[in-house]
Protein backbone atom coordinates (compact mmCIF):
# COMPACT_ATOMS: atom_id res chain seq x y z
CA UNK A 1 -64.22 -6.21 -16.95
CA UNK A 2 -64.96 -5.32 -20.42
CA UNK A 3 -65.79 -8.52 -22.52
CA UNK A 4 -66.58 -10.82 -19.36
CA UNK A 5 -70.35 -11.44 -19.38
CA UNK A 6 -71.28 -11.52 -15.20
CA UNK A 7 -73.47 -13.51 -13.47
CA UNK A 8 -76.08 -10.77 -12.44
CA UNK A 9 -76.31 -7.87 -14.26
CA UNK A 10 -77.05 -5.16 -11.65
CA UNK A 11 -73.66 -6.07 -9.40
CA UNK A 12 -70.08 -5.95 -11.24
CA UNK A 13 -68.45 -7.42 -8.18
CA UNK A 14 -70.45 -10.69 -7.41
CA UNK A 15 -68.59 -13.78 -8.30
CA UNK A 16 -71.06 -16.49 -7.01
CA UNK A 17 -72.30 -16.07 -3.62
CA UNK A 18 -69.04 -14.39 -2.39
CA UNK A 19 -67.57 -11.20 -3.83
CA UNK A 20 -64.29 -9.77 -3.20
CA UNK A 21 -62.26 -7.35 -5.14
CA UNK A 22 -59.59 -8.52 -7.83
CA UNK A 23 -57.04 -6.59 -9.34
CA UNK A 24 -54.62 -7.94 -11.90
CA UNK A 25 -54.95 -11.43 -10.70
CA UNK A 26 -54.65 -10.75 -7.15
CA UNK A 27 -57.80 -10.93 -5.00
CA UNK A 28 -57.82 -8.63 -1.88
CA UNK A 29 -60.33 -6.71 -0.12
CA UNK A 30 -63.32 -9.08 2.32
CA UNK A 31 -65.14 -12.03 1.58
CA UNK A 32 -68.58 -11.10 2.45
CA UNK A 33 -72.44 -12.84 0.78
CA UNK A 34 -73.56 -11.26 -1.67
CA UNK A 35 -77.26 -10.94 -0.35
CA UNK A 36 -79.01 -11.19 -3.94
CA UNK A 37 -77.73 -14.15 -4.60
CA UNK A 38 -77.98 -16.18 -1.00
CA UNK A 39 -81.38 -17.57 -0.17
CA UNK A 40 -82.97 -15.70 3.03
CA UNK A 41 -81.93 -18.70 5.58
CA UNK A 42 -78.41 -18.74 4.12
CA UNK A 43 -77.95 -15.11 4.52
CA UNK A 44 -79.96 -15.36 8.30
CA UNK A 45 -77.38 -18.04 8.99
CA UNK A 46 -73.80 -15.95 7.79
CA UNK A 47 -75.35 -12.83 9.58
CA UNK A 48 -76.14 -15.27 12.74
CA UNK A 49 -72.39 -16.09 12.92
CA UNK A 50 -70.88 -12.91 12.45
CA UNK A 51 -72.48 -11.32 15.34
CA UNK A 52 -72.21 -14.31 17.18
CA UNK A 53 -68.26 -14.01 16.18
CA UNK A 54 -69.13 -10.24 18.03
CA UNK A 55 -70.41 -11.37 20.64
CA UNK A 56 -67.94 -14.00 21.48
CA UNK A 57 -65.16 -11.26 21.76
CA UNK A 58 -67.14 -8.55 23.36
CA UNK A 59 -67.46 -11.89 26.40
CA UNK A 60 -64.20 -13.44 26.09
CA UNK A 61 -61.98 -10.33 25.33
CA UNK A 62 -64.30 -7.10 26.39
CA UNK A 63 -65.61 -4.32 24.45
CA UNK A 64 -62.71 -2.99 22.82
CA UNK A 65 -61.85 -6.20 20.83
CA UNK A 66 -65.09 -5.64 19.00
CA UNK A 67 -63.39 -3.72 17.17
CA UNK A 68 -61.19 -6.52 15.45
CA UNK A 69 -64.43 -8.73 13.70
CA UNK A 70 -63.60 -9.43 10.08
CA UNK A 71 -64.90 -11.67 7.51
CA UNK A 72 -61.96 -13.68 7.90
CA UNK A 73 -62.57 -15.01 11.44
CA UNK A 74 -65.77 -15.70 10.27
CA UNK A 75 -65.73 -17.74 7.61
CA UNK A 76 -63.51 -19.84 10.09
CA UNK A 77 -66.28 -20.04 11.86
CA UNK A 78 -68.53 -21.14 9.08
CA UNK A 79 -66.36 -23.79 7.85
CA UNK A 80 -66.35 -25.45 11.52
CA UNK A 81 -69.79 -25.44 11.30
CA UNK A 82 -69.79 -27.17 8.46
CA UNK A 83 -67.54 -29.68 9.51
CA UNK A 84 -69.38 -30.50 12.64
CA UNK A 85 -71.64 -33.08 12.90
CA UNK A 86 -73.91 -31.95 15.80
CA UNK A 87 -76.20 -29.04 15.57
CA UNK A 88 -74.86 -25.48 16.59
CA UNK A 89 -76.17 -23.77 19.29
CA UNK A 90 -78.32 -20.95 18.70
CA UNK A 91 -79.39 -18.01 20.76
CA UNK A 92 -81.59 -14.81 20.41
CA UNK A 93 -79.66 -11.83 21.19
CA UNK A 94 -80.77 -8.49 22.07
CA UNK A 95 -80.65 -5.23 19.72
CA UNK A 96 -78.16 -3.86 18.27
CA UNK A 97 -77.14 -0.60 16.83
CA UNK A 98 -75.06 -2.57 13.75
CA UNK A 99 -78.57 -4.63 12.96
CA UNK A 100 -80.65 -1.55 13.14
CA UNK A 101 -81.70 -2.24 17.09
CA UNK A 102 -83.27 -5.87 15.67
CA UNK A 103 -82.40 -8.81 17.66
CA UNK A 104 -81.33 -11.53 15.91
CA UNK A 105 -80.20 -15.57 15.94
CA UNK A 106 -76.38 -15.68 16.93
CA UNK A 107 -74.61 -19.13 16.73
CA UNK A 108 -72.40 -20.30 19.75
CA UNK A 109 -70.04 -22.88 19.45
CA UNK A 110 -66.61 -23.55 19.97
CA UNK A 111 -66.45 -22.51 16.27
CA UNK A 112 -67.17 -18.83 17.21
CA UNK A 113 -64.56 -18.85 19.77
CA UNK A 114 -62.14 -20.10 17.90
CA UNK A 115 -63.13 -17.37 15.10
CA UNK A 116 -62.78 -14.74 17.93
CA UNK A 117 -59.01 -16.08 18.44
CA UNK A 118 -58.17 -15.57 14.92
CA UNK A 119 -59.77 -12.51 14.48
CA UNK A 120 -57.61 -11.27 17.38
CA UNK A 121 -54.92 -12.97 15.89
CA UNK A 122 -54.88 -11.31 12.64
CA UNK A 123 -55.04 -8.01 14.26
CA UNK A 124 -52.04 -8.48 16.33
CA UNK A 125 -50.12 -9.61 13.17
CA UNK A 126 -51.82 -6.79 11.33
CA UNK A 127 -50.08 -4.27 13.77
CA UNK A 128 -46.78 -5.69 13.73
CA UNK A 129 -46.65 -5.64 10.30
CA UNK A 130 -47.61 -2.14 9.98
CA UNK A 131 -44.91 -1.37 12.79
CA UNK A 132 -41.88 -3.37 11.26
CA UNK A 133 -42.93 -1.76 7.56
CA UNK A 134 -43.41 1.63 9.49
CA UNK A 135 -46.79 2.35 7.95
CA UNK A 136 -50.04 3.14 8.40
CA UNK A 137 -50.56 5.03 11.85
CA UNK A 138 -46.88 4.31 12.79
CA UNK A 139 -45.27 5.89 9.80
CA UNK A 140 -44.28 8.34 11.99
CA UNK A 141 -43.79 9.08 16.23
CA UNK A 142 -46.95 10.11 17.72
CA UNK A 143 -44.19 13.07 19.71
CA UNK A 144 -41.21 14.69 18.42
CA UNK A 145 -37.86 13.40 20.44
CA UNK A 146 -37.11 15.15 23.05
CA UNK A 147 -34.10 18.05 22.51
CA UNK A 148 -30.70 16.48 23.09
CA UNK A 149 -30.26 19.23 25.92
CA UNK A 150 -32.83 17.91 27.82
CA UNK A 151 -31.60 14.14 27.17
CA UNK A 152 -28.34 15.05 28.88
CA UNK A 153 -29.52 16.42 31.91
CA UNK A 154 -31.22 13.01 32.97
CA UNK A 155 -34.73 12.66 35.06
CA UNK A 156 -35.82 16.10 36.70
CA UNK A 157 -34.74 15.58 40.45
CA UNK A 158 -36.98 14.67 43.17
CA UNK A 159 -38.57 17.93 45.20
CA UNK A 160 -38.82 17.49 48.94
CA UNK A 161 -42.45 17.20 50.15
CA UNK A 162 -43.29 20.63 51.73
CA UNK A 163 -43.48 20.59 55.58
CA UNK A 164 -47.02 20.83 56.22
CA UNK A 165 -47.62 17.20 53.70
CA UNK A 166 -44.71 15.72 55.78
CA UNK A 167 -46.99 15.59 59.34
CA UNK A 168 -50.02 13.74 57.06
CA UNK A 169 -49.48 10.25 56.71
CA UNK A 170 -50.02 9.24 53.30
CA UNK A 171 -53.07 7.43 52.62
């Protein structure tokens, strides 16, 4: 960084409105506003689709696949909005711990939805890449293998049901 004059001086990594991190050429890390920079309805409108991309899987795909929102999925859904030619749909949504229990604008659109599939999408690919490169939490069995003793004796067998469960039908 030494030499480069930057476009704000208070924040090192803000390229523009988007900052990332780069690394001898190679850009990793999110995409994500840098909030300085974007005007207050710009910012209002990124923030509107990402928890509208939130929303969209905690409807289509439950709870859990909350967990799997990125930047990625939604700057998908950014760029369809772009594209489109009729307004998006917008919606006030309730608090939310993540927005400090404000409610907020979320977008809904086909857009979202199709952000949600490829945030789910990466994810899946995510884990089988970490799988096949044997990484990350799979770097190792989650249980030692069983002792080859107890591999050669095959399934425990099958106990009888005493006599007194054998009267009972089974429910």
């Amino acid at each position: 960084m030494r030499g480069r004059s930057l476009p704000h001086p208070l924040t090192p990594c803000c390229y523009g409105w988007l900052s990332a991190g780069i690394i001898r050429g190679r850009m990793f890390g999110i995409v994500r506003p840098c909030r300085h920079v974007l005007c207050k309805g710009l910012y209002a409108d990124w923030m509107g689709h990402l928890c509208g991309l939130c929303l969209a899987l905690r409807d289509e795909h439950g709870h859990l696949s909350r967990l799997v929102t990125n930047y990625d999925g939604l700057l998908v859904s950014v760029l369809t909005e772009a594209q489109t030619s009729a307004p998006t749909l917008r919606r006030k949504a309730g608090p939310c711990a993540l927005r400090g229990f404000r409610s907020a604008d979320v977008v809904e659109s086909k857009g979202v939805r199709l952000a949600a599939s490829v945030s789910l999408l990466l994810a899946a690919g995510k884990v089988n890449d970490h799988v096949a490169d044997g990484d990350g939490m799979y770097a190792r069995r989650p249980w030692p293998p069983a002792p080859p003793a107890w591999r050669a004796a095959g399934p425990p067998p099958v106990r009888p049901r005493p006599a007194r469960w054998a009267s009972t039908p089974p429910r």
